[in-house]
Structures are given as structure tokens and as C-alpha cells.
N, C-alpha and C. Protein backbone atom coordinates (compact mmCIF):
# COMPACT_ATOMS: atom_id res chain seq x y z
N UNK A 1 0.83 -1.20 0.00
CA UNK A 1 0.00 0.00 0.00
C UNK A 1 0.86 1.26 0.00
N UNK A 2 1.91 1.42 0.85
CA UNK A 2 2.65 2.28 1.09
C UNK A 2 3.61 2.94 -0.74
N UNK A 3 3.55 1.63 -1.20
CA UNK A 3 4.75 1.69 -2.67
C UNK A 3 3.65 2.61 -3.77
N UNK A 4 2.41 2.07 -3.41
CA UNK A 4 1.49 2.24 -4.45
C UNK A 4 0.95 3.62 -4.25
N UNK A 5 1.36 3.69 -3.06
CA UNK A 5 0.84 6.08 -2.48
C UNK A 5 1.78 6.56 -2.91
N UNK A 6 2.89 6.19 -3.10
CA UNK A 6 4.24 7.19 -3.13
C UNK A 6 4.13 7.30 -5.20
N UNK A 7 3.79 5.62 -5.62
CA UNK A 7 3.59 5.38 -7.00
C UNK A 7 2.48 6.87 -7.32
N UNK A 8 1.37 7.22 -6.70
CA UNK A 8 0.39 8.35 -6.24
C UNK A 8 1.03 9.55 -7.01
N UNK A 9 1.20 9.66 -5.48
CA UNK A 9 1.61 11.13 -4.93
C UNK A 9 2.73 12.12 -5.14
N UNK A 10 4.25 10.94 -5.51
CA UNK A 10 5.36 11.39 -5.81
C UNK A 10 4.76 12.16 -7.44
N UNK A 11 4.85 11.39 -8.19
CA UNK A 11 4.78 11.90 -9.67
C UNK A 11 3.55 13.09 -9.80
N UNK A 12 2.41 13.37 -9.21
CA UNK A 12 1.44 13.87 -9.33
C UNK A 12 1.87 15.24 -8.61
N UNK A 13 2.96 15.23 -7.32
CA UNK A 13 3.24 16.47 -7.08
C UNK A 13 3.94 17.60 -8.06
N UNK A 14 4.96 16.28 -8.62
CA UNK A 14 5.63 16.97 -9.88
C UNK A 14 4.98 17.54 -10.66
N UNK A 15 3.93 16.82 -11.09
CA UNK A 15 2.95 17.58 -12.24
C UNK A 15 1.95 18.84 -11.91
N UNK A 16 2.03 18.34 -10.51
CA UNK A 16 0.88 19.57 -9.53
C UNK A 16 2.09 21.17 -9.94
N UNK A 17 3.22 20.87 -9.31
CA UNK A 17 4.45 21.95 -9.68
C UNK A 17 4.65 22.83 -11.17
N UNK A 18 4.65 21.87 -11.77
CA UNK A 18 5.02 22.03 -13.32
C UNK A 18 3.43 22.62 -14.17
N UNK A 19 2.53 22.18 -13.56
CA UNK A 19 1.19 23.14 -14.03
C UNK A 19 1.10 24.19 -13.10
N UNK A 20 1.05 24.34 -12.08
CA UNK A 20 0.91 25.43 -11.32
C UNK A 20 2.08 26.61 -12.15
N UNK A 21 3.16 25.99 -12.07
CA UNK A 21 4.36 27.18 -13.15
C UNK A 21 3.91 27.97 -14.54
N UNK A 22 3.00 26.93 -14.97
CA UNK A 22 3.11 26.91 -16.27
C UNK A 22 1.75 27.68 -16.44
N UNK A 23 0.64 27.67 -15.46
CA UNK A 23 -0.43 28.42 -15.66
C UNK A 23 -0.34 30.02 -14.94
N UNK A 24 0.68 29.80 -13.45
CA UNK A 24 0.92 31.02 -13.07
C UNK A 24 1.75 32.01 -13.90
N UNK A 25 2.17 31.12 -14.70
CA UNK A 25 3.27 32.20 -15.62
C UNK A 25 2.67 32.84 -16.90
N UNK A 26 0.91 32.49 -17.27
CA UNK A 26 0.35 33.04 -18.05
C UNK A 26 -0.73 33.75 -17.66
N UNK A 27 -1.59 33.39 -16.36
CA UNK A 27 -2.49 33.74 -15.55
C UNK A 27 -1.82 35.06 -14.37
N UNK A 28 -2.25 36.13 -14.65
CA UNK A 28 -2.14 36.80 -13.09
C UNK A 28 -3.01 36.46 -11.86
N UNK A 29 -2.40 36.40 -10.72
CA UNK A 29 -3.68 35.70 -9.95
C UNK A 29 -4.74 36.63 -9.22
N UNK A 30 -4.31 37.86 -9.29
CA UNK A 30 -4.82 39.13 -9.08
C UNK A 30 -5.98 39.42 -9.88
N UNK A 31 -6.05 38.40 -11.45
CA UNK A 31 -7.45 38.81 -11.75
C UNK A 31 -8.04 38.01 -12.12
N UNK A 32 -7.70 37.08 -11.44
CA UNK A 32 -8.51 35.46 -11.16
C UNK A 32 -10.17 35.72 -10.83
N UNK A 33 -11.20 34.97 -11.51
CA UNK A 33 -12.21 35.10 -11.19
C UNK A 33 -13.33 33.51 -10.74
N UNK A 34 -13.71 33.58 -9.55
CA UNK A 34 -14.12 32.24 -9.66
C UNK A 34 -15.86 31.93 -9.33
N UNK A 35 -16.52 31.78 -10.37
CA UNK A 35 -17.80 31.81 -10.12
C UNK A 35 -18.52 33.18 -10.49
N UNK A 36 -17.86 34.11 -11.47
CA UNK A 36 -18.51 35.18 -11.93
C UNK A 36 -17.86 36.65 -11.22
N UNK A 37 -16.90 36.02 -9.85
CA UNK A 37 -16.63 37.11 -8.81
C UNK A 37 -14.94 37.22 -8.42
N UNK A 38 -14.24 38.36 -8.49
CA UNK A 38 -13.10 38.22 -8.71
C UNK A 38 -12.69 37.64 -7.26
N UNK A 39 -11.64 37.07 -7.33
CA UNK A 39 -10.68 36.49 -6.10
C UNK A 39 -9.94 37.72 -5.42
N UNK A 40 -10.65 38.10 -4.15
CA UNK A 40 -9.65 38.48 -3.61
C UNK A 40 -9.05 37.89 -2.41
N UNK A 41 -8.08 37.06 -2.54
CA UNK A 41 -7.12 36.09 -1.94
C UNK A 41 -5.67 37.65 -1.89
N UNK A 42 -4.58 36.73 -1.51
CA UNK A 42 -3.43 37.58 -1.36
C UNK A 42 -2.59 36.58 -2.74
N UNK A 43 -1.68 37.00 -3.37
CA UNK A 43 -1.30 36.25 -4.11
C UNK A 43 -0.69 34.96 -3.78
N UNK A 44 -0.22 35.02 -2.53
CA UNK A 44 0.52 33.69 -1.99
C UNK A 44 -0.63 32.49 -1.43
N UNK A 45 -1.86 32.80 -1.30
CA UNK A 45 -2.97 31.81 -1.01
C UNK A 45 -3.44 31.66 -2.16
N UNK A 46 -3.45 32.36 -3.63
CA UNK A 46 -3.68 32.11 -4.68
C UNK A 46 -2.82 30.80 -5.27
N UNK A 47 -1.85 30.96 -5.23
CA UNK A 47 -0.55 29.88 -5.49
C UNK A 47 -0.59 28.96 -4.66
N UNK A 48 -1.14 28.54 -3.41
CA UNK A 48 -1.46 27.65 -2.80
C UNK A 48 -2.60 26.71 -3.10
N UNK A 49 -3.54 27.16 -3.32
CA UNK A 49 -4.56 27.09 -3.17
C UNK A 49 -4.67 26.29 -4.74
N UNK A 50 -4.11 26.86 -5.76
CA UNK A 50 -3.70 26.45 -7.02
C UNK A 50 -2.98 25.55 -7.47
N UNK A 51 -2.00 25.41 -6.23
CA UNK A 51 -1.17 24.15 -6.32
C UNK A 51 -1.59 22.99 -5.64
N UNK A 52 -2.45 23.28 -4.59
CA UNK A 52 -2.93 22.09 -4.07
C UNK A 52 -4.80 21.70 -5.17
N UNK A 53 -4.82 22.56 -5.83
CA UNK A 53 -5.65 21.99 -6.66
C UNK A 53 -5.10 21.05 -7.64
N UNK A 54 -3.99 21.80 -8.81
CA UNK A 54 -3.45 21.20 -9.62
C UNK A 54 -2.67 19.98 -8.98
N UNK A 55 -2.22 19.59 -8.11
CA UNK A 55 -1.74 18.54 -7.25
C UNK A 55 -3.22 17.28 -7.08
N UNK A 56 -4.16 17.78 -6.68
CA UNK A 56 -4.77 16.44 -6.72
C UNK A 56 -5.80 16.27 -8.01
N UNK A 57 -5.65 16.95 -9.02
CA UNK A 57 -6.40 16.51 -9.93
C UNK A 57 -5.04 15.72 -10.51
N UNK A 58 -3.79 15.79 -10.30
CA UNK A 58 -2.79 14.58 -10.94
C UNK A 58 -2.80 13.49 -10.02
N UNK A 59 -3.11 13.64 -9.13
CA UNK A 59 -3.24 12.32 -7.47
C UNK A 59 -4.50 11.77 -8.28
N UNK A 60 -5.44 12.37 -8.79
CA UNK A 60 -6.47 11.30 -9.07
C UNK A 60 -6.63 10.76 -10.30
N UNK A 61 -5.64 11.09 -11.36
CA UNK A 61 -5.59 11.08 -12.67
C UNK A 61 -4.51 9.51 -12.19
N UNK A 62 -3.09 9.85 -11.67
CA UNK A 62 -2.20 9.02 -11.03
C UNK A 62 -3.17 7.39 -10.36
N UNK A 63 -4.04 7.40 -9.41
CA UNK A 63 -5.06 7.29 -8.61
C UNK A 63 -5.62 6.13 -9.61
N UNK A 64 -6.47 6.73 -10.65
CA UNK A 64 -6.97 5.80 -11.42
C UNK A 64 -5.71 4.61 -12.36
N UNK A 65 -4.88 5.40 -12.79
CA UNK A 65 -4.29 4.46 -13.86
C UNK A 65 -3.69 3.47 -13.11
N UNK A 66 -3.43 3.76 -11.62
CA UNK A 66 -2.61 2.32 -10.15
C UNK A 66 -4.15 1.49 -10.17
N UNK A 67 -5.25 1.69 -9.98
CA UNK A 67 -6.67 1.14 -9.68
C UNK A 67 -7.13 0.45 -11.55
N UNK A 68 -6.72 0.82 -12.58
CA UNK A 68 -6.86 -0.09 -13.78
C UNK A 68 -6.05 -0.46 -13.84
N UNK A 69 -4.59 -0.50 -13.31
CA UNK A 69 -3.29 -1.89 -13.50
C UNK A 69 -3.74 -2.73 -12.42
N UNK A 70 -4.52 -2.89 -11.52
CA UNK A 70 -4.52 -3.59 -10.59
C UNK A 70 -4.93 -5.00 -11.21
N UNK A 71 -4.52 -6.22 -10.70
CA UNK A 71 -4.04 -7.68 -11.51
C UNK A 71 -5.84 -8.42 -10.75
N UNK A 72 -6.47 -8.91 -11.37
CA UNK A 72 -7.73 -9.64 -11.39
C UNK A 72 -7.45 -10.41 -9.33
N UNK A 73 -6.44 -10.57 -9.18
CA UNK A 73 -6.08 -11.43 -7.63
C UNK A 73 -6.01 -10.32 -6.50
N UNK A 74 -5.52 -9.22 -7.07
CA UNK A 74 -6.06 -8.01 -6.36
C UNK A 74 -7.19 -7.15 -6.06
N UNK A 75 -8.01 -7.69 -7.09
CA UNK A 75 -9.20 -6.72 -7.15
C UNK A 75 -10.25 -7.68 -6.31
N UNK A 76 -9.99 -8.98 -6.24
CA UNK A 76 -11.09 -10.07 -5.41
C UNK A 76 -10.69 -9.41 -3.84
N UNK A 77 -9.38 -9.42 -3.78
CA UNK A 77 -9.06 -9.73 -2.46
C UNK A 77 -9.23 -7.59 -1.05
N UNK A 78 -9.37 -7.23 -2.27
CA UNK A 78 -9.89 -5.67 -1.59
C UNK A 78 -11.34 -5.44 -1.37
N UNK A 79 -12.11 -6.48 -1.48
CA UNK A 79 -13.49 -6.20 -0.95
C UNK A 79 -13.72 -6.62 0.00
């Protein structure tokens, strides 16, 4: 269990990093709008808040493709 979180979480942070860069570096977060209404956050809870988003939409992207390799002897024995 432990091999298969890190299999997770390691690679998905990377990608959480590398999109957060790559959208903060085209996006100002100052005129971020969410739901019709501008964000007023401070910029450093913007970048947080952004990275821990972009971080688990790769944890669950990561998440699924460990849960469809899983081998037919594994999938009996987790219910």
C-alpha cells in the first residue's frame, strides 16, 4: 500500500508543480475570477490554493491508472 501512495503522490506532485508554473506564468492571480466574482485572496494563497488543486487533480488522474493496472487477484481480495 505504502509503494502504491508514493507510485500516487510522488509523480502527481511533480505535475501539480510544473502546471501550477506553467499556468501562473500566463495567468495573473490578481485577476482570477471564480464563479462570476473576482478572487480576492493575497497572491501567496492564490498559489497555494492552485497548487494544491493542480496537485490532486494529478493524485487522481495518477489514482486511477494504479486502480486499472490492478491484476484480477487483487481486485477479489480488496473487498
Amino acid at each position: 500500500m505504502g509503494k502504491r501512495l508514493m507510485w500516487i503522490l510522488w509523480p502527481s506532485f511533480i505535475v501539480g508543480g510544473i502546471a501550477e508554473a506553467v499556468f501562473f506564468t500566463l495567468i495573473d492571480p490578481q485577476e482570477l475570477y471564480l464563479l462570476g466574482e473576482p478572487v480576492h485572496w493575497s497572491p501567496t494563497a492564490v498559489y497555494s490554493v492552485g497548487f494544491f488543486m493542480f496537485w490532486l487533480i494529478a493524485a487522481a488522474s495518477s489514482a486511477f491508472t494504479c486502480f486499472l493496472q490492478r491484476t484480477t487477484s487483487e481486485g477479489e481480495g480488496a473487498g
